[in-house]
Structures are given as C-alpha cells and as structure tokens.
Protein backbone atom coordinates (compact mmCIF):
# COMPACT_ATOMS: atom_id res chain seq x y z
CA UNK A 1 20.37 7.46 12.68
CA UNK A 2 22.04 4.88 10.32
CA UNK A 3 18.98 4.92 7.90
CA UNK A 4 19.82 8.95 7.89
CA UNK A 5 23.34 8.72 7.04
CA UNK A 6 23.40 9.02 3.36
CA UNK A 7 21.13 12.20 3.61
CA UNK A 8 23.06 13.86 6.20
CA UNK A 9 26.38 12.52 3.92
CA UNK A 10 24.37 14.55 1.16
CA UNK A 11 24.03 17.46 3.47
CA UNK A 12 28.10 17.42 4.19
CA UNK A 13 29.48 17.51 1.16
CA UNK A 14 26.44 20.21 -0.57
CA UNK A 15 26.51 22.87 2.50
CA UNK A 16 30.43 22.64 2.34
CA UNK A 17 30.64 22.57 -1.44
CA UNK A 18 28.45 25.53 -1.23
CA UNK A 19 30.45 27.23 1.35
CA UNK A 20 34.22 26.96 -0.66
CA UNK A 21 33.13 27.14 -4.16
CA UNK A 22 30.23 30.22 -3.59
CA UNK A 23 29.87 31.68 -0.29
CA UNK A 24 33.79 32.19 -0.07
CA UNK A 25 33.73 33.83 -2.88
CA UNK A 26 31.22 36.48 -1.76
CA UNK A 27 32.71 40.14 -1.18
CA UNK A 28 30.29 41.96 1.45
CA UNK A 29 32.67 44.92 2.27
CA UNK A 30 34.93 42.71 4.42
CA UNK A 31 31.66 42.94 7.45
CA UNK A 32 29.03 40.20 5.96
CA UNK A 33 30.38 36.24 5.64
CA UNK A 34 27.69 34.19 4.95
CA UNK A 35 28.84 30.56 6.45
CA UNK A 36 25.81 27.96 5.50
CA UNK A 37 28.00 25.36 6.81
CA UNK A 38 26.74 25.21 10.01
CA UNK A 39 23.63 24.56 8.83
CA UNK A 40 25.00 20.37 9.30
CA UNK A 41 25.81 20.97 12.67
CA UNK A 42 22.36 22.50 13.48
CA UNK A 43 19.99 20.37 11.76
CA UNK A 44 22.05 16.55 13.13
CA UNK A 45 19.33 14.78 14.97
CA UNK A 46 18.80 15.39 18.67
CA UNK A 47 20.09 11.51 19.23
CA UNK A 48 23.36 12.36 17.88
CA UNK A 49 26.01 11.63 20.91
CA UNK A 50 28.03 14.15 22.06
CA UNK A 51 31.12 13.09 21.29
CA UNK A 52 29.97 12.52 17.48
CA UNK A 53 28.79 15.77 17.63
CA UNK A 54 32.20 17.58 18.06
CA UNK A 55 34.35 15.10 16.27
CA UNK A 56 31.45 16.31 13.13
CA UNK A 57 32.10 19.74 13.74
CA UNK A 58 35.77 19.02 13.90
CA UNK A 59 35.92 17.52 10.32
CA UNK A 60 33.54 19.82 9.17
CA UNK A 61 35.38 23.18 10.67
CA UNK A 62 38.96 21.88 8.90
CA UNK A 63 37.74 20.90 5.74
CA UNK A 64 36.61 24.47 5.54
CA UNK A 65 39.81 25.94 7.27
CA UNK A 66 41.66 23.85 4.71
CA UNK A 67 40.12 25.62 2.13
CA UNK A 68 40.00 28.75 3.22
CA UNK A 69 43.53 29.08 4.48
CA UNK A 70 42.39 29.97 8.30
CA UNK A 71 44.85 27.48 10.11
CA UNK A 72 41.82 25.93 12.58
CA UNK A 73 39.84 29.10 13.30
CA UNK A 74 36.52 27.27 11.63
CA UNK A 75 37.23 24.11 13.40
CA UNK A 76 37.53 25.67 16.84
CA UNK A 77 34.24 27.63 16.67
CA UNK A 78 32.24 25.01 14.94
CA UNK A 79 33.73 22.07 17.82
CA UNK A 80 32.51 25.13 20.37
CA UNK A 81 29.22 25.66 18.49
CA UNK A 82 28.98 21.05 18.67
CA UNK A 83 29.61 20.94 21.93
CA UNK A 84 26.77 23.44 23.34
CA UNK A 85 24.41 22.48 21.33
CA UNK A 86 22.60 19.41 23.42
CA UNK A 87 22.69 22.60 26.16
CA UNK A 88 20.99 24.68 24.30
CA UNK A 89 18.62 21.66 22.94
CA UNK A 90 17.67 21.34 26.48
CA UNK A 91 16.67 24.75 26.95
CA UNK A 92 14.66 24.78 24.27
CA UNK A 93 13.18 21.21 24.89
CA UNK A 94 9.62 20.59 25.31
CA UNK A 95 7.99 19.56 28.64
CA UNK A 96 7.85 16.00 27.59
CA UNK A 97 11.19 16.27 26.00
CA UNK A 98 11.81 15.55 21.77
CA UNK A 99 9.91 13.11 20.51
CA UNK A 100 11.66 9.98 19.03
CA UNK A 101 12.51 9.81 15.16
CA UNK A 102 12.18 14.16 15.14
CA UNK A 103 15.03 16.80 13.87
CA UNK A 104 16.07 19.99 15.11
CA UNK A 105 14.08 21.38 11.52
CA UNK A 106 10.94 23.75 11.07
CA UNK A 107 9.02 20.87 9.68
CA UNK A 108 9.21 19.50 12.72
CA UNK A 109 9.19 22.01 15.74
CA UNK A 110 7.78 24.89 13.66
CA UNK A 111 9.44 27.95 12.57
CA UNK A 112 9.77 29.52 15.95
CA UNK A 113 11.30 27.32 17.70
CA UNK A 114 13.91 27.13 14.62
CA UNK A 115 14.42 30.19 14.00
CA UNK A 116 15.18 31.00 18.27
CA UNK A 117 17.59 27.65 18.14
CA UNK A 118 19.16 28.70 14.70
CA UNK A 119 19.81 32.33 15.55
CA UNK A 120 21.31 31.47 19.11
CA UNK A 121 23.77 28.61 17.36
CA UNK A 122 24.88 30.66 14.49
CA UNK A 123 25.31 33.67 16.69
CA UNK A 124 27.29 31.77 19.25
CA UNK A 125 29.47 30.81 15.84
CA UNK A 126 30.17 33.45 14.79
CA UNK A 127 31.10 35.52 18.13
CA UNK A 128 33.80 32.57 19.13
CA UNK A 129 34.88 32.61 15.32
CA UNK A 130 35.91 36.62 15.16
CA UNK A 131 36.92 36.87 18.32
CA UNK A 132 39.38 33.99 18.27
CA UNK A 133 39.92 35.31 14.73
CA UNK A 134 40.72 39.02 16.54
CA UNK A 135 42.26 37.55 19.35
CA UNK A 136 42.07 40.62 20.88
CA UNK A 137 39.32 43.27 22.44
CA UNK A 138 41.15 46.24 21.31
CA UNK A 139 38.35 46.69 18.76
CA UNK A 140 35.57 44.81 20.53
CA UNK A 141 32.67 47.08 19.16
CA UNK A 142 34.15 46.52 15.75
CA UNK A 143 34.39 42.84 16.18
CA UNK A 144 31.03 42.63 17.75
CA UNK A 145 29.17 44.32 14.54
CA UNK A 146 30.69 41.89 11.92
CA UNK A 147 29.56 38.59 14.27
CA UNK A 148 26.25 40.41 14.35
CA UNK A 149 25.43 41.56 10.54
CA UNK A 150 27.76 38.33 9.61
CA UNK A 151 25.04 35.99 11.75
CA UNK A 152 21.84 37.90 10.32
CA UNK A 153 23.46 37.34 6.84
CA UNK A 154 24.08 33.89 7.59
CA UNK A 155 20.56 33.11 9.38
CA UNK A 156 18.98 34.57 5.67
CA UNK A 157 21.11 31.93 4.03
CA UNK A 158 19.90 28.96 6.52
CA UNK A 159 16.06 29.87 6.31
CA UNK A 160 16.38 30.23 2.45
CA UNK A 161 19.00 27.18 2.21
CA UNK A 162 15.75 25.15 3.90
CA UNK A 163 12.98 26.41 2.09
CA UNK A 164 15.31 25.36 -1.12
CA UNK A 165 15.41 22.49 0.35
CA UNK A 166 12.17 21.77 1.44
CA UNK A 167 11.04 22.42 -1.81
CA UNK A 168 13.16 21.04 -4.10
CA UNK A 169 14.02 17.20 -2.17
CA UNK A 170 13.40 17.58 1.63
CA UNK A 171 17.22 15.93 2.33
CA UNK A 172 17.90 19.18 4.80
C-alpha cells in the first residue's frame, strides 16, 4: 500500500477538488447531488485496515463538510459508508477470497462486480446522509427519492469519473 500512496494522495485531493469547486456548484432542482467523493473511499485497496478506513472517511467527510457548511453530516455518512465496507467486501468476495496486489476497480473484478459494490456503497451514502440530514421520517417517501435519483446521479459520475480515468492516466 505504501508504493500506492501518492496515487491514492492524487485521488484525495482531485475527487474532493472536484466535489467543492464543481459538483457543489451543480443546481439539479434541489433532488440530484452528485457526490464523486466517495469514489476514494470505494476504490482504497481491499488491504486497507479498518481503522484507516474510517479515520479516511473521517478526513475526507469534514474536509467536504468544511466546505460545504454541513457541520459533520458528510463525515458521519462517509465514516458509516468506511466502516461497512470490508462487510460488504466480504459478501461480494470470491470463493478463494481477493487476490493479493488487486483493487476494488472494474479493471480488476470486471464491471459487474463494480458496478453491484459501487451502487450498494453509494446508496448506503447517501440514505444515512439525508436521513441524518432530515433527521426525521415525517417525509420519508420524500427523503427516500432524493437518496435514490441523488445515488443514480452519483453512480453516472463514478462510472464516467473511471472511464476518464482509465483513459486519460489510470491513477483511479
């Protein structure tokens, strides 16, 4: 993981300069947010310890909240979304288990099995981040649509953030 560090450092700083500068800036009627950002959490290799894990969606969730005025509603899902990740990598592990030196990407596991882990971590994202932003189930159908047009928006902005990448430098 050590010789990976300055690409997932690369990752960091583009997916959440991307996020506050662009994606922020967005206006999908109030019902679509597009957060790439999670796209670091997602993609960290399947050796990454636990507690790493949620103390990097911890610093990545604030730096967001910090600049986007949400007082640790970012940080709390995307700790959440850390810290069920290795169980959902398990359910979605191979019979002989990840192979040594692989990521959690398409190049490596095909697009399936991406696209079934991506969709399940964004959506579990974005249904703690609205309802902890709600706080509330007085409007639980309403809250319910945005986490589920906000994660299809968001998935579309994963899939095309990696085929970018995959194109341009390979560093996701």
């Amino acid at each position: 993981m050590i010789n990976l560090l300055p690409r997932y450092l690369f990752n960091f700083i583009i997916l959440v300069l991307v996020q506050v500068l662009l994606l922020n800036n967005l206006q999908f009627s109030g019902y679509l947010n597009p957060y790439l950002y999670v796209l670091f959490i997602i993609t960290l290799p399947f050796s990454t310890p636990k507690w790493m894990l949620v103390a990097l969606g911890f610093t990545t969730g604030i730096i967001v909240d910090i600049f986007m005025n949400t007082l640790g509603l970012h940080a709390a899902a995307t700790v959440f979304m850390a810290f069920v990740r290795p169980f959902i990598l398990s359910s979605f592990s191979p019979r002989d288990g990840y192979e040594m030196g692989t990521r959690p990407i398409p190049a490596d596991y095909g697009f399936g099995w991406f696209f079934k882990y991506s969709v399940l971590m964004v959506a579990i994202h974005h249904l703690f981040l609205f309802f902890v932003e709600a706080f509330s189930f007085e409007n639980f159908l309403s809250t319910l649509w945005k986490s589920i047009l906000s994660s299809i928006v968001s998935v579309v902005f994963i899939f095309i953030a990696m085929l970018f990448s995959k194109r341009k430098s390979g560093t996701i």
